[in-house]
N, C-alpha and C. Protein backbone atom coordinates (compact mmCIF):
# COMPACT_ATOMS: atom_id res chain seq x y z
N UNK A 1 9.78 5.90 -5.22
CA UNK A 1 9.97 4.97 -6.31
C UNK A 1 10.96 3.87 -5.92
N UNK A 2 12.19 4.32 -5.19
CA UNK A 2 13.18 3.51 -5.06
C UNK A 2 12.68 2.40 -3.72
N UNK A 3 11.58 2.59 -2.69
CA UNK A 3 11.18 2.03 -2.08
C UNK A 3 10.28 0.69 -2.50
N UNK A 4 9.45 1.37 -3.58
CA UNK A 4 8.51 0.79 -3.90
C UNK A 4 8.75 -0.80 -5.01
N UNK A 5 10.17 -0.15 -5.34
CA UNK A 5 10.88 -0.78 -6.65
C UNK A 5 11.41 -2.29 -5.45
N UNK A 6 12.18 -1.95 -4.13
CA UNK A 6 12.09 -2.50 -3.78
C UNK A 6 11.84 -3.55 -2.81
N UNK A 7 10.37 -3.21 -2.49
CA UNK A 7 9.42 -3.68 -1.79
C UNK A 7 9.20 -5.06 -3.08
N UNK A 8 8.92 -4.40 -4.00
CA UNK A 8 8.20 -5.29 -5.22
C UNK A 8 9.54 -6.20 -5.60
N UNK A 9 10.35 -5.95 -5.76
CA UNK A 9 11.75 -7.38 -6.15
C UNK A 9 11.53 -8.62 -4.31
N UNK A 10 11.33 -7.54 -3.46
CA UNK A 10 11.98 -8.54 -2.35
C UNK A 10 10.50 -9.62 -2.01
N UNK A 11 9.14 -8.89 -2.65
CA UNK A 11 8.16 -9.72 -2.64
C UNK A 11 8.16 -10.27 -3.22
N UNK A 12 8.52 -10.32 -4.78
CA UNK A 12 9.01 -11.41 -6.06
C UNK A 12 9.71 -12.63 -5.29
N UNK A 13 10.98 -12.25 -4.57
CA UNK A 13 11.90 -13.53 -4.38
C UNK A 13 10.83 -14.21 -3.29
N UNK A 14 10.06 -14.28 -2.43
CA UNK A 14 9.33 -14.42 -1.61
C UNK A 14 8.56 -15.51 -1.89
N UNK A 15 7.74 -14.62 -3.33
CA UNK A 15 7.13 -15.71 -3.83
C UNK A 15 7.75 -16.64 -4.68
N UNK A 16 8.75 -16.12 -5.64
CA UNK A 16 9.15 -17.38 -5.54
C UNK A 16 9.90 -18.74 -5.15
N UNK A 17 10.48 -18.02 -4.14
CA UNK A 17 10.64 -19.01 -2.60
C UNK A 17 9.49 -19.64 -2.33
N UNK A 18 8.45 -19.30 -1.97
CA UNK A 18 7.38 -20.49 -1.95
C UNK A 18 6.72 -21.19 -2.56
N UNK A 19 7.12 -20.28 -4.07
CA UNK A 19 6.44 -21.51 -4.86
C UNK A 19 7.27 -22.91 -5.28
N UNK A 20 9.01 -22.73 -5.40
CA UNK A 20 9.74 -23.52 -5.28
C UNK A 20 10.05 -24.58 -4.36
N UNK A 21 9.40 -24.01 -2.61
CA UNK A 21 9.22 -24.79 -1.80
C UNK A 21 8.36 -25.54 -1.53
N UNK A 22 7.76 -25.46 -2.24
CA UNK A 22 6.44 -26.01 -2.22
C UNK A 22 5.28 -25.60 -1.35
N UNK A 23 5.30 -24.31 -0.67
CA UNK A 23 4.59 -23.70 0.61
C UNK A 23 3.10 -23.08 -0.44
N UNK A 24 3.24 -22.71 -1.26
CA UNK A 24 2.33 -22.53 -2.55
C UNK A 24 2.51 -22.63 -3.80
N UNK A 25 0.94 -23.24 -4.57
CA UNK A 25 1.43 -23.67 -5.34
C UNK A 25 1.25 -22.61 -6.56
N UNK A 26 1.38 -22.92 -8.00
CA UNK A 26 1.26 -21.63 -8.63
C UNK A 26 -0.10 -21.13 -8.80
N UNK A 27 -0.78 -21.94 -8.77
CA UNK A 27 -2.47 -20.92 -9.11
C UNK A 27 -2.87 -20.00 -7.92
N UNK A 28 -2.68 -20.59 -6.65
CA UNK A 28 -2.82 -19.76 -5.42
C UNK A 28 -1.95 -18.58 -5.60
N UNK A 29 -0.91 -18.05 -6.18
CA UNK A 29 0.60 -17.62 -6.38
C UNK A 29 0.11 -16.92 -7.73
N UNK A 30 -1.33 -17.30 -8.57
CA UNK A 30 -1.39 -16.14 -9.28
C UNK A 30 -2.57 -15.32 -9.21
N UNK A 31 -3.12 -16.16 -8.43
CA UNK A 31 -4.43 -15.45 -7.83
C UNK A 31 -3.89 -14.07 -6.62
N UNK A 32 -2.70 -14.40 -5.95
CA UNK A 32 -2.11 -13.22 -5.14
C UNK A 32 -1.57 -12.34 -5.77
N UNK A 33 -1.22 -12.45 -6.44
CA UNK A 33 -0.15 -11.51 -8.04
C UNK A 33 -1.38 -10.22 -8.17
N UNK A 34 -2.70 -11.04 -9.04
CA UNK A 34 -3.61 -11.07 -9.50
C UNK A 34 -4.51 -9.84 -8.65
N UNK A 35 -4.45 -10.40 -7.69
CA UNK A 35 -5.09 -9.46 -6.32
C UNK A 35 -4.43 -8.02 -5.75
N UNK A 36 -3.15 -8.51 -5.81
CA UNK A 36 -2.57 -7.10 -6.01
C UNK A 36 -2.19 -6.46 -7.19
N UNK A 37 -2.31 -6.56 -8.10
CA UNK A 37 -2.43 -5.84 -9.31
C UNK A 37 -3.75 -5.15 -9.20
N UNK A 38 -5.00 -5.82 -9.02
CA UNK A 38 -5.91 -5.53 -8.98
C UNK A 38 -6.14 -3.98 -7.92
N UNK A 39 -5.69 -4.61 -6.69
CA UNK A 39 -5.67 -3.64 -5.17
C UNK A 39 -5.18 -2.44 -5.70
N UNK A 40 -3.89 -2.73 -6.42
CA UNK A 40 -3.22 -1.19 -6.67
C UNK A 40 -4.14 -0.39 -7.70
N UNK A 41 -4.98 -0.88 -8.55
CA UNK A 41 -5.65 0.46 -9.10
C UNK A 41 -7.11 0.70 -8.23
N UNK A 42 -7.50 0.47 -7.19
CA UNK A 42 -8.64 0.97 -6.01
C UNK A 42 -8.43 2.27 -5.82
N UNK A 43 -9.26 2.58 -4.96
CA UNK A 43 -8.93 3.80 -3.95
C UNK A 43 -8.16 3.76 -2.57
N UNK A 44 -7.76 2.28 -2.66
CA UNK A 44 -7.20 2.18 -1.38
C UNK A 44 -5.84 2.16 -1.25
N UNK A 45 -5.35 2.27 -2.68
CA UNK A 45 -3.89 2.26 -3.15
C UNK A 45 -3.09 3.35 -2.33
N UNK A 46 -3.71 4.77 -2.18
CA UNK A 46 -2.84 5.56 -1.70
C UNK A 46 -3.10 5.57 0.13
N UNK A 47 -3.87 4.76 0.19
CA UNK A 47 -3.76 4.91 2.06
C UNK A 47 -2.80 3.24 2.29
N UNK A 48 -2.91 2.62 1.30
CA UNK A 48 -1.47 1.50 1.34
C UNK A 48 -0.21 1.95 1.07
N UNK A 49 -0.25 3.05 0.52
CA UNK A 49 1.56 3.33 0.43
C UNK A 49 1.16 3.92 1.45
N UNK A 50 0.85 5.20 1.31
CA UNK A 50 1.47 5.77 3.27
C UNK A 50 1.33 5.05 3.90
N UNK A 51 0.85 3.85 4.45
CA UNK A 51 1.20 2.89 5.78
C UNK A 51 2.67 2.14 5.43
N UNK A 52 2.66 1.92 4.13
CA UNK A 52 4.50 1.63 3.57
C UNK A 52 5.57 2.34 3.88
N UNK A 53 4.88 3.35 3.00
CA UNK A 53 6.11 4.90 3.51
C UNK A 53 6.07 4.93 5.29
N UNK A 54 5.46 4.65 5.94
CA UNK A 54 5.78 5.02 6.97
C UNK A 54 6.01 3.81 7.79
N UNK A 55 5.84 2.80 7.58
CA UNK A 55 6.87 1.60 7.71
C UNK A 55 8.35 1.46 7.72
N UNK A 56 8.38 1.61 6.35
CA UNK A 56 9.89 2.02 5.56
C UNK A 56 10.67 3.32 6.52
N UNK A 57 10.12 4.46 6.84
CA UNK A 57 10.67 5.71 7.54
C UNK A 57 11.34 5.20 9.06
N UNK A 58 10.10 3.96 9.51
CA UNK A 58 10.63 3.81 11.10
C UNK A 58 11.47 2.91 11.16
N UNK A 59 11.62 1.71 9.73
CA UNK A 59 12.93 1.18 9.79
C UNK A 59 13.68 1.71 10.06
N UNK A 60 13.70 2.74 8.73
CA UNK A 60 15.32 3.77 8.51
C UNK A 60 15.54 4.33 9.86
N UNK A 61 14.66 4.72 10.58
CA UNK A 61 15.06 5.57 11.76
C UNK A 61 15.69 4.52 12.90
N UNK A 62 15.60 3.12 12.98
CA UNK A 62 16.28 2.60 13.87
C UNK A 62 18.09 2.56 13.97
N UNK A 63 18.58 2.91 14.98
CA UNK A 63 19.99 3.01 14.92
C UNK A 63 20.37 1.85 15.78
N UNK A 64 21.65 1.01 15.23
CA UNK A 64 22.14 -0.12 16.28
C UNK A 64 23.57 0.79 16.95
């Protein structure tokens, strides 16, 4: 949950970093919203978090 919570804020500022920059504009910006709202109720929702979760795991595991 706590991953997911913030995966989803740091993609928020993202977008709207680009939509402020002008890199996109808002209809393109709700058609992507749109698309993933959509994506997450598929069947493909749970083979997208485990490629997250295990994204997220090999961050954490890097040591400097």
């Amino acid at each position: 949950m706590a991953i997911s919570l913030s995966v989803v804020l740091l993609l928020a500022v993202i977008l709207v970093v680009l939509i402020r920059g002008g890199s996109i504009k808002a209809g393109p910006a709700v058609v992507a919203v749109l698309f993933g709202f959509f994506l997450a109720s598929t069947g493909m929702a749970p083979s997208i978090q485990k490629f997250m979760d295990s994204i997220a795991q090999s961050i954490n595991q890097i040591s400097f």
